[in-house]
C-alpha atoms as a PDB file:
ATOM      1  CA  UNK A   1     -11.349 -10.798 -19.150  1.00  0.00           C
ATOM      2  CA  UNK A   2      -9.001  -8.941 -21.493  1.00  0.00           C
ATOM      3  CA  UNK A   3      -6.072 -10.673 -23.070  1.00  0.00           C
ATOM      4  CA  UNK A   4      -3.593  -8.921 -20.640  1.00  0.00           C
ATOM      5  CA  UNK A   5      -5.681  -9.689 -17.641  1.00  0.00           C
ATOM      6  CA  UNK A   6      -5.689 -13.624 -18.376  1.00  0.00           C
ATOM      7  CA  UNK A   7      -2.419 -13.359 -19.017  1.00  0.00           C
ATOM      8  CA  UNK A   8      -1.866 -11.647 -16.033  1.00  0.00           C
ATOM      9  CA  UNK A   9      -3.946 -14.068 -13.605  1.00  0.00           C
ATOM     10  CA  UNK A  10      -1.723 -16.821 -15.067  1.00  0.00           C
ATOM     11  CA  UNK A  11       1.714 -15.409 -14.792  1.00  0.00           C
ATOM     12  CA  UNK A  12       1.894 -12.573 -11.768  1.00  0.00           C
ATOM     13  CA  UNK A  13      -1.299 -12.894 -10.115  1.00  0.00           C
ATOM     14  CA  UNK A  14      -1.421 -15.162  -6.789  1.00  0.00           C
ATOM     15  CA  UNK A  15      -3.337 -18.147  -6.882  1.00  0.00           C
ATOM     16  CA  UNK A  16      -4.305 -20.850  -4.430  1.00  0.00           C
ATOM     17  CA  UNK A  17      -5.309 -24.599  -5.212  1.00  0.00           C
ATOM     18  CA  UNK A  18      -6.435 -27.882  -3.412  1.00  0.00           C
ATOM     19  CA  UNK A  19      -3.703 -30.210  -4.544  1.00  0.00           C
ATOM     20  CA  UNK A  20      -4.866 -33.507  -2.347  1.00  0.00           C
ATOM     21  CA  UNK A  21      -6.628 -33.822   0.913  1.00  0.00           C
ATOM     22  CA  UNK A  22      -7.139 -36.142   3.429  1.00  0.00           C
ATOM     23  CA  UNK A  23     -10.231 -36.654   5.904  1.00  0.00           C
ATOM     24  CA  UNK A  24     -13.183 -35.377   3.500  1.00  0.00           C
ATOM     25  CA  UNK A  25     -15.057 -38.076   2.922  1.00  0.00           C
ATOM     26  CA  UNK A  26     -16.819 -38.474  -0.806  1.00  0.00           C
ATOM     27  CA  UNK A  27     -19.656 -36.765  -2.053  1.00  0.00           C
ATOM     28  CA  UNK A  28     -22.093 -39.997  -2.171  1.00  0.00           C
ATOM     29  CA  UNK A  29     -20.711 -40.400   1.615  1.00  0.00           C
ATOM     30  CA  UNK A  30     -20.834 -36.899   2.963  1.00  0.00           C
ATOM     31  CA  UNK A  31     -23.285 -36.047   5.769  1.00  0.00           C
ATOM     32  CA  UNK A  32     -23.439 -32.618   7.603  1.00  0.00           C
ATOM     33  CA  UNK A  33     -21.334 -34.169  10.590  1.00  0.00           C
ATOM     34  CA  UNK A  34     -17.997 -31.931  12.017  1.00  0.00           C
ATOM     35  CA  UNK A  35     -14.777 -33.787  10.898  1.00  0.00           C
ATOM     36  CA  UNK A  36     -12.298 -34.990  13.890  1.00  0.00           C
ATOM     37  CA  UNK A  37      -9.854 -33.585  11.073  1.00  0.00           C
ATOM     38  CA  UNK A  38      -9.084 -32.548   7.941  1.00  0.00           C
ATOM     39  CA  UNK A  39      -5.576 -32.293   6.197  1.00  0.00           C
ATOM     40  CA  UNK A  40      -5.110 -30.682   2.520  1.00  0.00           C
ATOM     41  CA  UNK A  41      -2.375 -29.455   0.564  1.00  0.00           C
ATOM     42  CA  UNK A  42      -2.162 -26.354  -1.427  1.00  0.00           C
ATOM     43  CA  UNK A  43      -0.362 -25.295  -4.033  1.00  0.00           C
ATOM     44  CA  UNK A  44       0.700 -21.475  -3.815  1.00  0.00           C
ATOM     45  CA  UNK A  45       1.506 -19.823  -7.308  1.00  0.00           C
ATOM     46  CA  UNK A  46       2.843 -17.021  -6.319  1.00  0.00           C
ATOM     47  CA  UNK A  47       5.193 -14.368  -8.777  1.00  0.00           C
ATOM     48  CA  UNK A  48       8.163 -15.043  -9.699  1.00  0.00           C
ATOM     49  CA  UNK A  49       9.426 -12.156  -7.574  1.00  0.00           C
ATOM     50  CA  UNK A  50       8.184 -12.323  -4.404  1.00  0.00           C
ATOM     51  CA  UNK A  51      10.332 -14.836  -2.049  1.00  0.00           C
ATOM     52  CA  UNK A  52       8.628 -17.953  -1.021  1.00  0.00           C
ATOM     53  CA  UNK A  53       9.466 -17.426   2.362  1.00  0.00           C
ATOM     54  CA  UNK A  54       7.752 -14.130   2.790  1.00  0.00           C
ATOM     55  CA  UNK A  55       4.742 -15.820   1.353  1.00  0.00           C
ATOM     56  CA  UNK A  56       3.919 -18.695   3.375  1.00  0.00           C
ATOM     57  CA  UNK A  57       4.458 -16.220   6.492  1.00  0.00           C
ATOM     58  CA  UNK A  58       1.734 -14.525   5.013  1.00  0.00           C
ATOM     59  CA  UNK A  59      -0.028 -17.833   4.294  1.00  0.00           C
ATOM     60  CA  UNK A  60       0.517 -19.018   7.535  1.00  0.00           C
ATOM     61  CA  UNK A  61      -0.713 -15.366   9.302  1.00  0.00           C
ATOM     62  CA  UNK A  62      -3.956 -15.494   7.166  1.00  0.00           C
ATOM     63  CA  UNK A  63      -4.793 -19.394   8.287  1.00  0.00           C
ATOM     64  CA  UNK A  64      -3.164 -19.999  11.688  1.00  0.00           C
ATOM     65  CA  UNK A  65      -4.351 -16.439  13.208  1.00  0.00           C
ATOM     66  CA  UNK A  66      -8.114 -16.580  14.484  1.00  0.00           C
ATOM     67  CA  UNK A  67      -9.615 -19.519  12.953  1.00  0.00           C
ATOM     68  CA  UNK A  68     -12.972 -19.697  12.908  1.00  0.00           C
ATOM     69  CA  UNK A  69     -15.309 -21.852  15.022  1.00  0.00           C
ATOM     70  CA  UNK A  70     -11.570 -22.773  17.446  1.00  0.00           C
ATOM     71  CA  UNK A  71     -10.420 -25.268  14.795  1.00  0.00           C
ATOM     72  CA  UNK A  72      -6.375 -25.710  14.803  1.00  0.00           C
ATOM     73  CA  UNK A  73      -4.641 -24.667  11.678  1.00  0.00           C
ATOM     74  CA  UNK A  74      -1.271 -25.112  11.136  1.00  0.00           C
ATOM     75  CA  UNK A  75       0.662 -24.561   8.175  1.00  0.00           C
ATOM     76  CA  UNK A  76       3.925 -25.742   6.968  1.00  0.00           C
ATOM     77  CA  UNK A  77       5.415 -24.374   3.497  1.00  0.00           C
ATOM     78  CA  UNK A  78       7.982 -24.838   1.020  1.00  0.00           C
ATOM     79  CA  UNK A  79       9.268 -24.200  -2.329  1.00  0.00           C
ATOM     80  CA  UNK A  80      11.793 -22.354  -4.168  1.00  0.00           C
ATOM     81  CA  UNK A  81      11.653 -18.798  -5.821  1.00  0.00           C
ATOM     82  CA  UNK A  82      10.249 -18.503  -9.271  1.00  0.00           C
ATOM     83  CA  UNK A  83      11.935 -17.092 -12.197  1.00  0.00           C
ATOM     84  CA  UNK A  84      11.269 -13.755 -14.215  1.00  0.00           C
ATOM     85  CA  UNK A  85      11.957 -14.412 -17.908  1.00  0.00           C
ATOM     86  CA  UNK A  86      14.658 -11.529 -19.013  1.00  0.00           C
ATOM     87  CA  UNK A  87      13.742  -9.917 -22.389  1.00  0.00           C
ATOM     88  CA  UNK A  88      14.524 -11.630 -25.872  1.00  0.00           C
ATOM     89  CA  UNK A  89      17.439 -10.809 -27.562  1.00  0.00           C
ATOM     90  CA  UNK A  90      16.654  -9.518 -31.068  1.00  0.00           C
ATOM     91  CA  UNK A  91      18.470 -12.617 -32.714  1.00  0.00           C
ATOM     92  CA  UNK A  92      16.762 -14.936 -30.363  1.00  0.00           C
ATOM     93  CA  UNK A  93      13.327 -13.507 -31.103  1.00  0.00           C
ATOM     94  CA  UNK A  94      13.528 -12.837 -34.820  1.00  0.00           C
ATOM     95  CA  UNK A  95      15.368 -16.503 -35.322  1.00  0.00           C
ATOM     96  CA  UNK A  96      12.243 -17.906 -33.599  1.00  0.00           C
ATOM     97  CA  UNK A  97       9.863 -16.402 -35.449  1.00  0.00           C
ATOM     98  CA  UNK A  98      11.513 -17.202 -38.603  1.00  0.00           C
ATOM     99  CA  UNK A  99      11.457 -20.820 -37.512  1.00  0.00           C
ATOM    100  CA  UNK A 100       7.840 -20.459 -36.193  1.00  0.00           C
ATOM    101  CA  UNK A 101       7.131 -19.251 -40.265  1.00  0.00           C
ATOM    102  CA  UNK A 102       9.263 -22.024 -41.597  1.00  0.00           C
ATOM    103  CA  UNK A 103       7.610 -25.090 -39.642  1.00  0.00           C
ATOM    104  CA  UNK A 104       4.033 -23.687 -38.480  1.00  0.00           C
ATOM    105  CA  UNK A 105       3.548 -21.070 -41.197  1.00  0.00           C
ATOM    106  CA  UNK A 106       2.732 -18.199 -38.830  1.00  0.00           C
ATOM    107  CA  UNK A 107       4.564 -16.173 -36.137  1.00  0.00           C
ATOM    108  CA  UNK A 108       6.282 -17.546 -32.906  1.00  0.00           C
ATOM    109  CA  UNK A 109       3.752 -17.150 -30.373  1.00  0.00           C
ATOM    110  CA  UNK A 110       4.456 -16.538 -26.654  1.00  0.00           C
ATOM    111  CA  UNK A 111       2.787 -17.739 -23.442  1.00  0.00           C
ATOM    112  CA  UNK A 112       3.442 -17.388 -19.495  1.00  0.00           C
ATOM    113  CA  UNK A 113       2.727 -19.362 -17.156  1.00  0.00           C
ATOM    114  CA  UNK A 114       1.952 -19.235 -13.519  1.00  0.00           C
ATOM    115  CA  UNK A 115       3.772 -22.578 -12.842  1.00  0.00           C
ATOM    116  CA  UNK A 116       7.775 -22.052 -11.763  1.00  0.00           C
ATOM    117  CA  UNK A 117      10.407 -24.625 -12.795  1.00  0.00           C
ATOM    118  CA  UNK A 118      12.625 -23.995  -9.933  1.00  0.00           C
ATOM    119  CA  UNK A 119      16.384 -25.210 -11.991  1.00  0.00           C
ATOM    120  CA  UNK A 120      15.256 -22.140 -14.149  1.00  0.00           C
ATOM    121  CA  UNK A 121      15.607 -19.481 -11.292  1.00  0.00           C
ATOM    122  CA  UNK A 122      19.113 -21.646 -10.365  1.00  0.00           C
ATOM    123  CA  UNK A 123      20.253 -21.060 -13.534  1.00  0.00           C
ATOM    124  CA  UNK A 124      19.126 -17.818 -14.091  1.00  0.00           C
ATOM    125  CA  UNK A 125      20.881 -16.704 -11.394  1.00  0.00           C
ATOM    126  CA  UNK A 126      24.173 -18.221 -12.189  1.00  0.00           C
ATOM    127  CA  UNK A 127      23.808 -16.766 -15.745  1.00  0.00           C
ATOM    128  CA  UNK A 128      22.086 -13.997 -15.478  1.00  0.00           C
ATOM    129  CA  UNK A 129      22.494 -12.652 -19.280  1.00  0.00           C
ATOM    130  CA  UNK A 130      22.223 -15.769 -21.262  1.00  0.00           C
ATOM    131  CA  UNK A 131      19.258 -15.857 -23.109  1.00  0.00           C
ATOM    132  CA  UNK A 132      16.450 -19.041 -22.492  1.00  0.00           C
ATOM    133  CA  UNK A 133      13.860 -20.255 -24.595  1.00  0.00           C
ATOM    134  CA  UNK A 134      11.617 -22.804 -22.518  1.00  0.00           C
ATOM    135  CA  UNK A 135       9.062 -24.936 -24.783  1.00  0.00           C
ATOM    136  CA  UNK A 136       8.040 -27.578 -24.936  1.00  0.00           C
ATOM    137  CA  UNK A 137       4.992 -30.067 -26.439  1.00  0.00           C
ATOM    138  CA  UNK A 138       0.796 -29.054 -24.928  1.00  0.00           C
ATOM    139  CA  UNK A 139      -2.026 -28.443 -26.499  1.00  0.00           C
ATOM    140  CA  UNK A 140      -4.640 -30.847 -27.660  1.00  0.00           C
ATOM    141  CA  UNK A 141      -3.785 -34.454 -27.477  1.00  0.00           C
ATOM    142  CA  UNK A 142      -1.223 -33.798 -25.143  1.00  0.00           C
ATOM    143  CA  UNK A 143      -0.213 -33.607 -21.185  1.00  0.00           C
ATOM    144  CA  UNK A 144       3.095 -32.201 -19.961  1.00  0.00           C
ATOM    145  CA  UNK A 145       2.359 -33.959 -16.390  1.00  0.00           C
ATOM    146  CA  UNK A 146       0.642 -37.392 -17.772  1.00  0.00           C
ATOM    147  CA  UNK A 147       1.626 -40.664 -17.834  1.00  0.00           C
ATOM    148  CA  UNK A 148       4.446 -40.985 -20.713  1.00  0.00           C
ATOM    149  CA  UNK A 149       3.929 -37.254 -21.165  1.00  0.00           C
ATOM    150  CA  UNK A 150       0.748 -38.292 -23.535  1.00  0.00           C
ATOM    151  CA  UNK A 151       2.964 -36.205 -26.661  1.00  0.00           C
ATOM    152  CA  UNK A 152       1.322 -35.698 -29.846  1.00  0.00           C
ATOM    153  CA  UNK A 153       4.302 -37.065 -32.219  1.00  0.00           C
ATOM    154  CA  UNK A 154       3.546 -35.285 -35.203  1.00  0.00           C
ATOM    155  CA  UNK A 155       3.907 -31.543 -33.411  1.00  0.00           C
ATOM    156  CA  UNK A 156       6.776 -32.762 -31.067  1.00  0.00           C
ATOM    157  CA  UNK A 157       8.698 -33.915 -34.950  1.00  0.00           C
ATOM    158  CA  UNK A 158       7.511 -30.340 -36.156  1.00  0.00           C
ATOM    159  CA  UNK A 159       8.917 -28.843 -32.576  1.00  0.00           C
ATOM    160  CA  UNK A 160      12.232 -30.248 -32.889  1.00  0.00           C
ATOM    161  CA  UNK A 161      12.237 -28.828 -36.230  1.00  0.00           C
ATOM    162  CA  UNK A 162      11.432 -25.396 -35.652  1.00  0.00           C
ATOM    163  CA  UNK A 163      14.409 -26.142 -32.401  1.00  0.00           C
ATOM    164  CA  UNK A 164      16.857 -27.090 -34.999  1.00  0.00           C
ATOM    165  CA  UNK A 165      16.286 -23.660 -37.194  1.00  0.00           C
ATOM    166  CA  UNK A 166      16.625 -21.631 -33.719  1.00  0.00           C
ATOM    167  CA  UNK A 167      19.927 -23.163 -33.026  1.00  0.00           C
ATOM    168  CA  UNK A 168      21.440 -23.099 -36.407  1.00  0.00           C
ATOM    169  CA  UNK A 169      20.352 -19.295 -36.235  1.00  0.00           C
ATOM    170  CA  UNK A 170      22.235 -18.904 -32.479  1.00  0.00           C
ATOM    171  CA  UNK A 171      25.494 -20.990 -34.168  1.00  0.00           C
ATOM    172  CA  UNK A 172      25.066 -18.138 -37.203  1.00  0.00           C
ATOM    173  CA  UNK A 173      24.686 -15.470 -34.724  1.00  0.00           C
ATOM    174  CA  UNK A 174      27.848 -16.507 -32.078  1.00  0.00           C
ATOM    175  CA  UNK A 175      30.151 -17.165 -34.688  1.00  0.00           C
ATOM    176  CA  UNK A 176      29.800 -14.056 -37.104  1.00  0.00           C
END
């Protein structure tokens, strides 16, 4: 796949993944038997456009209409609405790039991501113009959603750095 198509599968595309499930027994246990039941939950990425409501009724149409084999689906859904990043301000971006140059020695570097942190659309709506710049410590060595965040120290010092450069460059820009 082309750059813009992976980023495209992770940001806007629709994805669908088993998240936990109960009633499968394990691999070393399995047999070809029919299960009483089976219960799993998904996780629905969806974009950050499209309401979450008017996904799961397609969800729900897809898997509750005409199982196969008369098995009994039933889905329930949730979730909030995702959150389209507006454009970068020209300060914003060329004060993070400068910082990027300062602490890493090469240009900022951008990435989307399919995942939704739903306070961002909350606050995006409720300040619609303000300008956001969500980062944050991953890579090698490191797990956002690990115990004790697993951080690599030495980047998250360097991080903060490059953070403190940004916001001296937003006080310089806000106050003339």
């Amino acid at each position: 796949a082309t750059p813009a198509e992976q980023l495209l599968n992770t940001t806007w595309k629709s994805a669908v993944a088993v998240t936990g499930q109960t009633g499968i027994p394990d691999v070393e246990r399995a047999g070809n038997v029919l299960l009483p039941g089976v219960l799993l939950s998904l996780a629905l990425r969806i974009p950050p456009t499209l309401e979450p409501a008017k996904a799961g009724a397609t969800l729900r149409e897809v898997l509750e209409v005409n199982p196969p084999f008369g098995a009994k689906v039933s889905v329930t859904t949730g979730g909030m609405s995702g959150w389209e990043a507006p454009p970068l301000a020209p300060w914003l971006e060329a004060a993070t790039d400068k910082a990027s140059r300062r602490v890493f020695g090469k240009e900022a570097c951008y990435m989307g991501v399919g995942g939704s942190i739903p306070f961002m659309h909350m606050i995006g709506e409720r300040f619609p113009e303000a300008q956001f710049l969500i980062t944050g410590v991953l890579g090698p060595q490191s797990n956002a959603h690990g115990p004790n965040e697993f951080l690599h120290i030495p980047y998250a010092k360097r991080l903060t750095a490059a953070l403190v450069h940004i916001m001296a460059d937003h006080f310089r820009h806000v106050t003339g």
